[in-house]
N, C-alpha and C. Protein backbone atom coordinates (compact mmCIF):
# COMPACT_ATOMS: atom_id res chain seq x y z
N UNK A 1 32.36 -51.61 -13.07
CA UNK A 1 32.83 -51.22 -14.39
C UNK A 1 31.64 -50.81 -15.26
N UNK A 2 30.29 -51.84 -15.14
CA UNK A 2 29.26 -51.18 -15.92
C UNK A 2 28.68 -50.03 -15.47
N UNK A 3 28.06 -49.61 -14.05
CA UNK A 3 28.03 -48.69 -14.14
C UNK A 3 29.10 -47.09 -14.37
N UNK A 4 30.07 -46.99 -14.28
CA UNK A 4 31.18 -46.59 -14.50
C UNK A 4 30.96 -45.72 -16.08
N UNK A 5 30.60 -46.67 -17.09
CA UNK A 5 30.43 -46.92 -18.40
C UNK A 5 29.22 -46.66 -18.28
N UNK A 6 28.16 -46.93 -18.27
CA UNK A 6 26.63 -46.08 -18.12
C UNK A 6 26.86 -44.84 -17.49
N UNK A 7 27.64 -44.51 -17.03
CA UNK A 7 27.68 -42.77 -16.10
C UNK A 7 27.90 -42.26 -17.16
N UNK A 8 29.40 -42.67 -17.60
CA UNK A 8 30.11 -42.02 -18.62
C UNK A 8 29.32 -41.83 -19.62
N UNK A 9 28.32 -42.60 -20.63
CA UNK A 9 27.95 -42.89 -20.99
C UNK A 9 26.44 -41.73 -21.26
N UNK A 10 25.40 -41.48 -19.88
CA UNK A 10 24.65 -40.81 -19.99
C UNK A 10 25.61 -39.58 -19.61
N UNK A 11 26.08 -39.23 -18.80
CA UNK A 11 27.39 -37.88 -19.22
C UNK A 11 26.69 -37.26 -20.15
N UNK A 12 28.04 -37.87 -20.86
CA UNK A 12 27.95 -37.47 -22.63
C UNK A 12 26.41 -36.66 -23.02
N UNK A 13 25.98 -37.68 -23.41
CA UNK A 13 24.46 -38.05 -23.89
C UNK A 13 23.98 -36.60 -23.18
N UNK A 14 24.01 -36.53 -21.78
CA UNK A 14 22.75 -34.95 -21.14
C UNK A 14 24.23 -34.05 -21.34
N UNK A 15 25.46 -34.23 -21.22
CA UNK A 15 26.38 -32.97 -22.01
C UNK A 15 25.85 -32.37 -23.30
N UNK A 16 25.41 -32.91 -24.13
CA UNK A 16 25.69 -32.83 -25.81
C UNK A 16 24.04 -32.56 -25.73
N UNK A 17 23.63 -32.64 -24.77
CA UNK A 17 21.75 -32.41 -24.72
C UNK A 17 21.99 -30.95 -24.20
N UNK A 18 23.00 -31.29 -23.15
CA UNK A 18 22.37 -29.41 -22.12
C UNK A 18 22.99 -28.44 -23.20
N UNK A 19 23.96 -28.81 -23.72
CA UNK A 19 24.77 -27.94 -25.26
C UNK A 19 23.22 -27.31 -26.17
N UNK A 20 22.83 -28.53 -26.32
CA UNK A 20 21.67 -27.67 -27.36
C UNK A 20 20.57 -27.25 -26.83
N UNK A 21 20.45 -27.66 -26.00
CA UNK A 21 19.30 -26.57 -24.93
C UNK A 21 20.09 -24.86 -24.79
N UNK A 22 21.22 -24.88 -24.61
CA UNK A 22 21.68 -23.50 -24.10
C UNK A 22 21.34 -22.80 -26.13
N UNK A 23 21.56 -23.61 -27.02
CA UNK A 23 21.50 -23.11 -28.50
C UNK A 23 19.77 -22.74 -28.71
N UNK A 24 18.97 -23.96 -28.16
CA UNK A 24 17.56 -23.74 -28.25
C UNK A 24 17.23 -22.40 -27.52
N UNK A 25 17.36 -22.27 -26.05
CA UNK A 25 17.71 -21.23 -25.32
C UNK A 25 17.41 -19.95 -25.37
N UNK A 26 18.46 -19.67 -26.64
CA UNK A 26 18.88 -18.54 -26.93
C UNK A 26 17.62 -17.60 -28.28
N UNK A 27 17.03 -18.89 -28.49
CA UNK A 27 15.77 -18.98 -29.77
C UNK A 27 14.69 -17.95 -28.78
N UNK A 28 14.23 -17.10 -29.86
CA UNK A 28 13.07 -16.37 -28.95
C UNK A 28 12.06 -17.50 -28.80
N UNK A 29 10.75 -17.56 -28.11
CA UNK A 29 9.90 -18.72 -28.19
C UNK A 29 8.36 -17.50 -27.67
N UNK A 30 7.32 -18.21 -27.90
CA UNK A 30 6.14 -17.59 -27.84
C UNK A 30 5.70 -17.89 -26.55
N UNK A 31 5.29 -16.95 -26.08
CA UNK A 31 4.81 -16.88 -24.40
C UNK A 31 3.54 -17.66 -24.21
N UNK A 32 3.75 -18.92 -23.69
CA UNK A 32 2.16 -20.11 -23.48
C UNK A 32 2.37 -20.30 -22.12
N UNK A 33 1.50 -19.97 -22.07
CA UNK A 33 1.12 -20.70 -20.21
C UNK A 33 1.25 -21.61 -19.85
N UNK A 34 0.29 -22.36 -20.80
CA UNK A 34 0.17 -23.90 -21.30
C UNK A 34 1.47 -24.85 -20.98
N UNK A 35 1.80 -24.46 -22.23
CA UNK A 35 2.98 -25.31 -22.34
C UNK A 35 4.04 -24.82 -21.24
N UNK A 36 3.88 -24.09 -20.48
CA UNK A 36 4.93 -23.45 -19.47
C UNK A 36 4.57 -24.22 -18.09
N UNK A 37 3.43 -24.61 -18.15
CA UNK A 37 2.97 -25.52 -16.91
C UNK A 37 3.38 -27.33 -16.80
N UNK A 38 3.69 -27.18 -18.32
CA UNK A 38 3.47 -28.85 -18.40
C UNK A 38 5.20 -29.13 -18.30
N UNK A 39 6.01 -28.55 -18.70
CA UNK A 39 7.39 -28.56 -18.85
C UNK A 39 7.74 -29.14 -17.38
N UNK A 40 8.50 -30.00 -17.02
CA UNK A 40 9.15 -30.78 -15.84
C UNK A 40 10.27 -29.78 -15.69
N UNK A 41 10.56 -29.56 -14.54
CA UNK A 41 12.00 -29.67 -14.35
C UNK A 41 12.75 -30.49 -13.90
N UNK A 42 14.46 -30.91 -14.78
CA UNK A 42 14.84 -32.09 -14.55
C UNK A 42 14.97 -31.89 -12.72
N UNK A 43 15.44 -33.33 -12.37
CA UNK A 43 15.57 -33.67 -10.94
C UNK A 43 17.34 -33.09 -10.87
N UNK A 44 17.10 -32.73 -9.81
CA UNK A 44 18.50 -32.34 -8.81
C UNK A 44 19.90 -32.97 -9.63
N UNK A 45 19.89 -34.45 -9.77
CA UNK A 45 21.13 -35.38 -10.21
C UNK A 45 21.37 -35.03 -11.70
N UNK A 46 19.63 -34.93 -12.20
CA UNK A 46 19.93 -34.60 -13.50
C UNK A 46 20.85 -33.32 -14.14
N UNK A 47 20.53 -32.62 -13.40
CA UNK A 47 21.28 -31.37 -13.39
C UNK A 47 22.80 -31.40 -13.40
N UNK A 48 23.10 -32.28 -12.76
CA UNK A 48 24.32 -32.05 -12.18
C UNK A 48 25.20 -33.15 -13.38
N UNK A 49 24.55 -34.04 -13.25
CA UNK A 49 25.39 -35.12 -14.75
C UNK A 49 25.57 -34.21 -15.76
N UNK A 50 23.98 -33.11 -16.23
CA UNK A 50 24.70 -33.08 -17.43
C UNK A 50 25.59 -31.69 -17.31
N UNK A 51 26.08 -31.18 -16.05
CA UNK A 51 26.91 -29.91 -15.92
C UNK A 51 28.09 -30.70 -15.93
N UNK A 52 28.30 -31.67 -15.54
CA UNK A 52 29.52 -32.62 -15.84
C UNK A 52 29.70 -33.54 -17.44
N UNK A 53 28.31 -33.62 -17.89
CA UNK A 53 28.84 -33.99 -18.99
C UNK A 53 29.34 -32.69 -19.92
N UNK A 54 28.77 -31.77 -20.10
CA UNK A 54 29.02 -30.03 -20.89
C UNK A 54 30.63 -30.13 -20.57
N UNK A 55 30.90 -29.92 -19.31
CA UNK A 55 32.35 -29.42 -18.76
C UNK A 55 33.36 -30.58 -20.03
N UNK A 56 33.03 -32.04 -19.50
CA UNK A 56 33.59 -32.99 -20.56
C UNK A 56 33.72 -32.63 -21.81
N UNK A 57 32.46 -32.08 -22.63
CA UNK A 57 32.70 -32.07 -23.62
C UNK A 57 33.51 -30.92 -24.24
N UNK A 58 33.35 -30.05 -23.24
CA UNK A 58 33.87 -28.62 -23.71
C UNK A 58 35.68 -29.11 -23.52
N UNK A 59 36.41 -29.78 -22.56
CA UNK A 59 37.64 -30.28 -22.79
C UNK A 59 38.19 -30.88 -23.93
N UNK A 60 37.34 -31.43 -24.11
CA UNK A 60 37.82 -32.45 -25.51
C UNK A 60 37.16 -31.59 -26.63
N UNK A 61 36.65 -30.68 -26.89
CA UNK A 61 36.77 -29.43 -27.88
C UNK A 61 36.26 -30.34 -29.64
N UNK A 62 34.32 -30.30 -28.62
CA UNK A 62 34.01 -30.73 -30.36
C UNK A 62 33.71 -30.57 -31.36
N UNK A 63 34.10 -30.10 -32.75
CA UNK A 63 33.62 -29.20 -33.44
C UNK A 63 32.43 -28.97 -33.90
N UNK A 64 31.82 -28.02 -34.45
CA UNK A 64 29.99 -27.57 -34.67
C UNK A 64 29.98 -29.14 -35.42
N UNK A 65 30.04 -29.76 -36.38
CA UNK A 65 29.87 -30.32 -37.02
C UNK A 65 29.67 -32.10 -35.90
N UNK A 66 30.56 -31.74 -35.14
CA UNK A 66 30.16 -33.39 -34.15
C UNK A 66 29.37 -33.00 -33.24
N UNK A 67 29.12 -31.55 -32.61
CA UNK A 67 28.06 -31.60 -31.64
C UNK A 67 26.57 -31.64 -32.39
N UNK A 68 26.67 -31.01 -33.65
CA UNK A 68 25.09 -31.42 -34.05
C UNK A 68 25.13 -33.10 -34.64
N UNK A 69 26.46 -34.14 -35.05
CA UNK A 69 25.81 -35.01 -35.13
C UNK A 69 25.60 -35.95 -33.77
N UNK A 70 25.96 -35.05 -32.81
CA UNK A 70 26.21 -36.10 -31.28
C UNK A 70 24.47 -35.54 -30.96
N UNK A 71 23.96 -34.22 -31.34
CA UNK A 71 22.86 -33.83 -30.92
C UNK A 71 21.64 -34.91 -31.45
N UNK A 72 21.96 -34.84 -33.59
CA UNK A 72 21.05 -35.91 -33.50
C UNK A 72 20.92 -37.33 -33.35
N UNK A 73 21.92 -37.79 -32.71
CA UNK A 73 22.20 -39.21 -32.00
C UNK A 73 20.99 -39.35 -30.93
N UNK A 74 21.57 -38.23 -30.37
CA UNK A 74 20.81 -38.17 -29.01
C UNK A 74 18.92 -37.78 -29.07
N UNK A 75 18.89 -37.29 -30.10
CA UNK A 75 17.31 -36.78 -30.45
C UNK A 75 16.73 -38.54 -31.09
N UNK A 76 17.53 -38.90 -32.32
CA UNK A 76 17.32 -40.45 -32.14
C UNK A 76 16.49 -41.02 -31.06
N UNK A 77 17.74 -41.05 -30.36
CA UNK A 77 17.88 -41.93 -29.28
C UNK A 77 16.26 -41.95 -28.08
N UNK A 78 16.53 -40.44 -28.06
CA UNK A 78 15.21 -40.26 -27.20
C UNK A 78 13.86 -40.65 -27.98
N UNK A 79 13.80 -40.51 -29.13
CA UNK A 79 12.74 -40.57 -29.64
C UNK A 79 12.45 -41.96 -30.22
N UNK A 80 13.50 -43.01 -30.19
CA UNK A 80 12.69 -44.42 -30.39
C UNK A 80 12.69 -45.15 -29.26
N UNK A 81 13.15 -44.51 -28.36
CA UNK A 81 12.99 -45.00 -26.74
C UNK A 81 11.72 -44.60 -25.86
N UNK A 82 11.38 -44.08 -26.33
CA UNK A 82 10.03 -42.85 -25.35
C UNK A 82 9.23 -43.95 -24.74
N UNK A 83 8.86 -44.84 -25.66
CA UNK A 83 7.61 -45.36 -25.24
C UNK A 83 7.87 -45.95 -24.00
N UNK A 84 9.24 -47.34 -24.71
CA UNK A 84 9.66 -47.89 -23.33
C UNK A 84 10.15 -47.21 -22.24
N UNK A 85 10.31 -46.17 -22.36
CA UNK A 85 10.80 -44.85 -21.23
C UNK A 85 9.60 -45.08 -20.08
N UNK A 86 8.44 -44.50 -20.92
CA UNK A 86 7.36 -44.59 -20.51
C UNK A 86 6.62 -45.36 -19.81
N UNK A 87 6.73 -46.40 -20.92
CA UNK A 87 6.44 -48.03 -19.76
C UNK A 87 7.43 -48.05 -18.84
N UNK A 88 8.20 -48.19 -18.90
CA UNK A 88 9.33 -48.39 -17.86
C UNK A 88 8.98 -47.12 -16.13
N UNK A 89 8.77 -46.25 -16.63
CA UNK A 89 8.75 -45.29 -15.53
C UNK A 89 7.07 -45.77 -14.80
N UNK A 90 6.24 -46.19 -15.75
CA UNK A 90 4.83 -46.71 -15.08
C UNK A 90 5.13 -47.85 -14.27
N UNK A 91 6.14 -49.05 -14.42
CA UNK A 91 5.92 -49.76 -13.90
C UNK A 91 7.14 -49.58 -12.73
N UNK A 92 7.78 -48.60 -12.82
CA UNK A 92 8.60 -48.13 -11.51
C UNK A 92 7.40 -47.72 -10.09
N UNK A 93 6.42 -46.99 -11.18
CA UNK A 93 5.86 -45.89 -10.06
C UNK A 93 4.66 -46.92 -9.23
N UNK A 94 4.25 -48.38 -10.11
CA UNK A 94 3.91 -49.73 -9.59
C UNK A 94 4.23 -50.11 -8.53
N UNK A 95 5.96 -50.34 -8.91
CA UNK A 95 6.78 -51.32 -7.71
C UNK A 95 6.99 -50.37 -6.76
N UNK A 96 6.83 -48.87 -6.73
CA UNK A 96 7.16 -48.14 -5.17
C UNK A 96 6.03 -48.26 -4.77
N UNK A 97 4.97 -47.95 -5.23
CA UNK A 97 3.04 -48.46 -4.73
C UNK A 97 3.00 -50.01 -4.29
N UNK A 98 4.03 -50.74 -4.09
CA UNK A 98 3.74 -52.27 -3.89
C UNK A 98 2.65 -52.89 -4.77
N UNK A 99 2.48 -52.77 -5.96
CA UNK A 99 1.50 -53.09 -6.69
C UNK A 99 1.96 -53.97 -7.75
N UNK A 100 2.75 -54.62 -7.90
CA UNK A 100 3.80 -54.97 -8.95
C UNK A 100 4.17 -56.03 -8.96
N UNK A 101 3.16 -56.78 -10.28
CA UNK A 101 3.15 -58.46 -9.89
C UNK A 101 4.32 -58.98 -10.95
N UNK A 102 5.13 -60.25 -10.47
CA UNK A 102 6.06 -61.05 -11.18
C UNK A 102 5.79 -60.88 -12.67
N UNK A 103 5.00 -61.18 -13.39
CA UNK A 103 5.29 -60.90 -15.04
C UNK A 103 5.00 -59.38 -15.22
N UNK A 104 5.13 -58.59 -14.30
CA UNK A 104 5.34 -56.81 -15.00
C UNK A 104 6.56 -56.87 -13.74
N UNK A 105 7.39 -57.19 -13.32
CA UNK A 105 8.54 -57.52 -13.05
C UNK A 105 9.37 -57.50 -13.88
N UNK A 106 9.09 -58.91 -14.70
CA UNK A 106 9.67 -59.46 -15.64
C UNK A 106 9.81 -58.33 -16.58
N UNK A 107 8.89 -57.62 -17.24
CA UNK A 107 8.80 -56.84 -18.28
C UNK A 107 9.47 -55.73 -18.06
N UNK A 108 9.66 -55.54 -16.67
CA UNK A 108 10.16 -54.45 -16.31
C UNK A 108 11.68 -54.61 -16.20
N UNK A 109 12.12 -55.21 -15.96
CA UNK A 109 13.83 -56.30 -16.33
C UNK A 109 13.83 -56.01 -17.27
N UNK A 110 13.19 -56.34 -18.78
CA UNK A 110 13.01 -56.78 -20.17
C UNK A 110 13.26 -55.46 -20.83
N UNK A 111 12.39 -54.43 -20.38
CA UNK A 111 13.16 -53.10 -21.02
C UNK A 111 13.94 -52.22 -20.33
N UNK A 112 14.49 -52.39 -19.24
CA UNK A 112 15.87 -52.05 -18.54
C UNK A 112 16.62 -52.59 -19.90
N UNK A 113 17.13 -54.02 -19.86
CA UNK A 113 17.96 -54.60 -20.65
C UNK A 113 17.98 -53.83 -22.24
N UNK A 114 16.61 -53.84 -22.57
CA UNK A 114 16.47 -52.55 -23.80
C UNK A 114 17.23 -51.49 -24.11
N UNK A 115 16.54 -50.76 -22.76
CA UNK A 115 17.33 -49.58 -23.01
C UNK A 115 18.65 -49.33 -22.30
N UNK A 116 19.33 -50.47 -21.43
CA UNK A 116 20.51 -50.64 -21.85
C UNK A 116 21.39 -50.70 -22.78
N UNK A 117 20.56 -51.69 -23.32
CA UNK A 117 21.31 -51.79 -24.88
C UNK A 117 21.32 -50.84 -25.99
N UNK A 118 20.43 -50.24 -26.09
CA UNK A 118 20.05 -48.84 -27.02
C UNK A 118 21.51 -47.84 -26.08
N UNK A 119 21.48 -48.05 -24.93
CA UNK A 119 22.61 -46.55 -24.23
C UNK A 119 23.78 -46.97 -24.85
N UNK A 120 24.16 -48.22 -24.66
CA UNK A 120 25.30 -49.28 -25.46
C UNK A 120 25.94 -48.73 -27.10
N UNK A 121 24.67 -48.80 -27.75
CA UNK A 121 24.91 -48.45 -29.06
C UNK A 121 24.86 -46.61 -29.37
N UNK A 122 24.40 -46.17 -28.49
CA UNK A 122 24.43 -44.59 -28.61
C UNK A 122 26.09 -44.38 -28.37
N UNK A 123 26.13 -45.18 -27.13
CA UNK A 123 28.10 -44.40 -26.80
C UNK A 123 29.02 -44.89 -27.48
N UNK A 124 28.53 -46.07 -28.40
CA UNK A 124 29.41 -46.72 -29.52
C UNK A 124 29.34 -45.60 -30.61
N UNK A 125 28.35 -45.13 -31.05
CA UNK A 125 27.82 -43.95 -31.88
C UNK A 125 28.56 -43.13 -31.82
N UNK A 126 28.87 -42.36 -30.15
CA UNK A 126 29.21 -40.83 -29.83
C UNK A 126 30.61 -41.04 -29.84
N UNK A 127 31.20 -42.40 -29.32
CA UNK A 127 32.83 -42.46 -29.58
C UNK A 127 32.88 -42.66 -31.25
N UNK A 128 32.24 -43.38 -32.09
CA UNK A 128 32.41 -42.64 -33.39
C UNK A 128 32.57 -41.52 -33.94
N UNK A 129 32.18 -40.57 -32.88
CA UNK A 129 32.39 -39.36 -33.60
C UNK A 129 33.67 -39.09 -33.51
N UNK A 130 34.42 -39.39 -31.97
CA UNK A 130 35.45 -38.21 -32.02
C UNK A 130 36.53 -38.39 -32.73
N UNK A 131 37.77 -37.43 -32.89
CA UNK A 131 38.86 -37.92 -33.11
C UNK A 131 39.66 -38.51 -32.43
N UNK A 132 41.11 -39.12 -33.01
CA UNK A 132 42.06 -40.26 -32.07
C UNK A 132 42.41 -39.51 -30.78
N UNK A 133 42.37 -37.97 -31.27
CA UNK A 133 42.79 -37.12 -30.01
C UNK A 133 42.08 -36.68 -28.97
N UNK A 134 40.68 -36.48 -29.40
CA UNK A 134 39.71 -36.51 -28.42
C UNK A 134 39.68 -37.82 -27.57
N UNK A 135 39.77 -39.02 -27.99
CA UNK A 135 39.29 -40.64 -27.35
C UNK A 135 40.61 -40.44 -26.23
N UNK A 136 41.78 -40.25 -27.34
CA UNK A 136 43.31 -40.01 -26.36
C UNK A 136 42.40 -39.14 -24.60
N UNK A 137 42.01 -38.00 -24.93
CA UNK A 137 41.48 -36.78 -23.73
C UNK A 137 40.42 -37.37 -22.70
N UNK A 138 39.65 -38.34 -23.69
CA UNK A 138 38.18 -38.91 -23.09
C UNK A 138 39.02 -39.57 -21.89
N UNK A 139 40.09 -40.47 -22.54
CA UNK A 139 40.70 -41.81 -21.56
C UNK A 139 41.13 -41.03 -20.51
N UNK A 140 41.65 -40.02 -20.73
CA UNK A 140 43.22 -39.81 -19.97
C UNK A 140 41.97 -38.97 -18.46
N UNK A 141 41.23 -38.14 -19.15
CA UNK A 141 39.91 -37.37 -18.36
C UNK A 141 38.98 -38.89 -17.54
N UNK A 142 39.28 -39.74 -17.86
CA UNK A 142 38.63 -41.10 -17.24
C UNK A 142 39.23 -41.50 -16.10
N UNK A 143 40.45 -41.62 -17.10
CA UNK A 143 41.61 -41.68 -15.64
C UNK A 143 41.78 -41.25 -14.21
N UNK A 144 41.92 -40.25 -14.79
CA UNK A 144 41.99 -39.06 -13.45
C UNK A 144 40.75 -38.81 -12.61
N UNK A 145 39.62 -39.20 -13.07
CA UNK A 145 38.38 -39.19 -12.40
C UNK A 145 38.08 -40.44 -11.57
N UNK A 146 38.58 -41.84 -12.59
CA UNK A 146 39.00 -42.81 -11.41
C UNK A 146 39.89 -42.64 -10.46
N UNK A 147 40.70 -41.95 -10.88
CA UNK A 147 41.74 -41.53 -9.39
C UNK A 147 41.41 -40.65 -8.46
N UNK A 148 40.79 -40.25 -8.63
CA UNK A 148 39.96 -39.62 -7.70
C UNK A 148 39.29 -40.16 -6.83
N UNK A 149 37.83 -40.96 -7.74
CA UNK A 149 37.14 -41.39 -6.82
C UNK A 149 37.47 -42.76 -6.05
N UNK A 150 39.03 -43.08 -6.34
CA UNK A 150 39.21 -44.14 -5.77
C UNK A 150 40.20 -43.35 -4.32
N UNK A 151 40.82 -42.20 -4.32
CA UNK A 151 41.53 -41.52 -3.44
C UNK A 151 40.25 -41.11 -2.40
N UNK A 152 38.72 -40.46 -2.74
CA UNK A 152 37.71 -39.97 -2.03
C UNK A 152 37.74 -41.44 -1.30
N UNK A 153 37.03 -42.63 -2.21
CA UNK A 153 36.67 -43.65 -1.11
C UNK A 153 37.96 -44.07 -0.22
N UNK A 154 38.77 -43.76 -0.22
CA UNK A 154 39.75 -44.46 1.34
C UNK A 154 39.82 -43.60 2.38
N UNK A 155 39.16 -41.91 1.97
CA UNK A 155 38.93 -41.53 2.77
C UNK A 155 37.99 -41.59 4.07
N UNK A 156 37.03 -41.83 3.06
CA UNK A 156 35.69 -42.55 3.77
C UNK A 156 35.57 -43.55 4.29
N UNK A 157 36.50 -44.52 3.91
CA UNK A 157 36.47 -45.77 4.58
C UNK A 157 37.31 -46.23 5.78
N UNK A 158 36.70 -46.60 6.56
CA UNK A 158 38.33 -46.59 8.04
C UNK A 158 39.20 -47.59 7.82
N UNK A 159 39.91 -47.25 7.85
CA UNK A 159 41.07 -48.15 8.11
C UNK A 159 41.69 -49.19 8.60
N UNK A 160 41.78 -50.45 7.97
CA UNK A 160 41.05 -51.73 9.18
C UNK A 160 42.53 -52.48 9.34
């Protein structure tokens, strides 16, 4: 169920992100090398959540006025999180190096739980925005996606 609710959850969040990237996008921008080298591209999954979160949001039909305040939720969000982002991804790249002693363990638990809780209060945020009729679309679009992936897994699974 929690992760379920964290999917749903970052969805949203890289939907209402890839939305204003396609708006940024469209902005002429000045030709840097520089900065053209340093830019990441997201990973494979990332891609794909937030083409599923966009599709979501574009169903439930949100007006200019909730996608820029869902945008600066999300600009928020990223930006009082960074650091622990940061720490957090150093002490990932630790524990795959086997380098990664019990109290940066610990710490590393400590802002998981963080920025759990920060994702917590963002999707409390972003369901503030919508209307009764959108939440009505969110559920019913929940639904049917659990029915799904509960029809995929019996496929997969044999039959005992």
């Amino acid at each position: 169920m929690f992760f379920r609710t964290t999917l749903t959850v970052w969805a949203l969040i890289l939907g209402l992100g890839a939305g204003s990237a396609t708006v940024l996008a469209q902005q002429p921008q000045a030709a840097n090398p520089e900065t053209a080298v340093q830019q990441q591209q997201p990973r494979r999954g990332m891609r794909r959540h937030a083409r599923t979160g966009q599709h979501a949001l574009e169903q439930i039909n949100l007006t200019d006025a909730q996608r820029q305040q869902a945008r600066t939720i999300i600009q928020n969000h990223a930006q009082s999180t960074k650091t622990q982002r940061e720490e957090l991804r150093g002490w990932m790249q630790q524990g795959r190096a086997g380098t990664l002693s019990a109290e940066q363990q610990a710490r590393a638990k400590e802002l998981r739980q963080q920025l759990m809780e920060s994702r917590k209060g963002v999707h409390t945020q972003m369901l503030s925005l919508l209307t009764p009729e959108q939440k009505a679309k969110l559920d019913e679009m929940r639904a049917l996606r659990k029915a799904n992936h509960l029809m995929f897994a019996r496929r997969r699974r044999p039959v005992e």
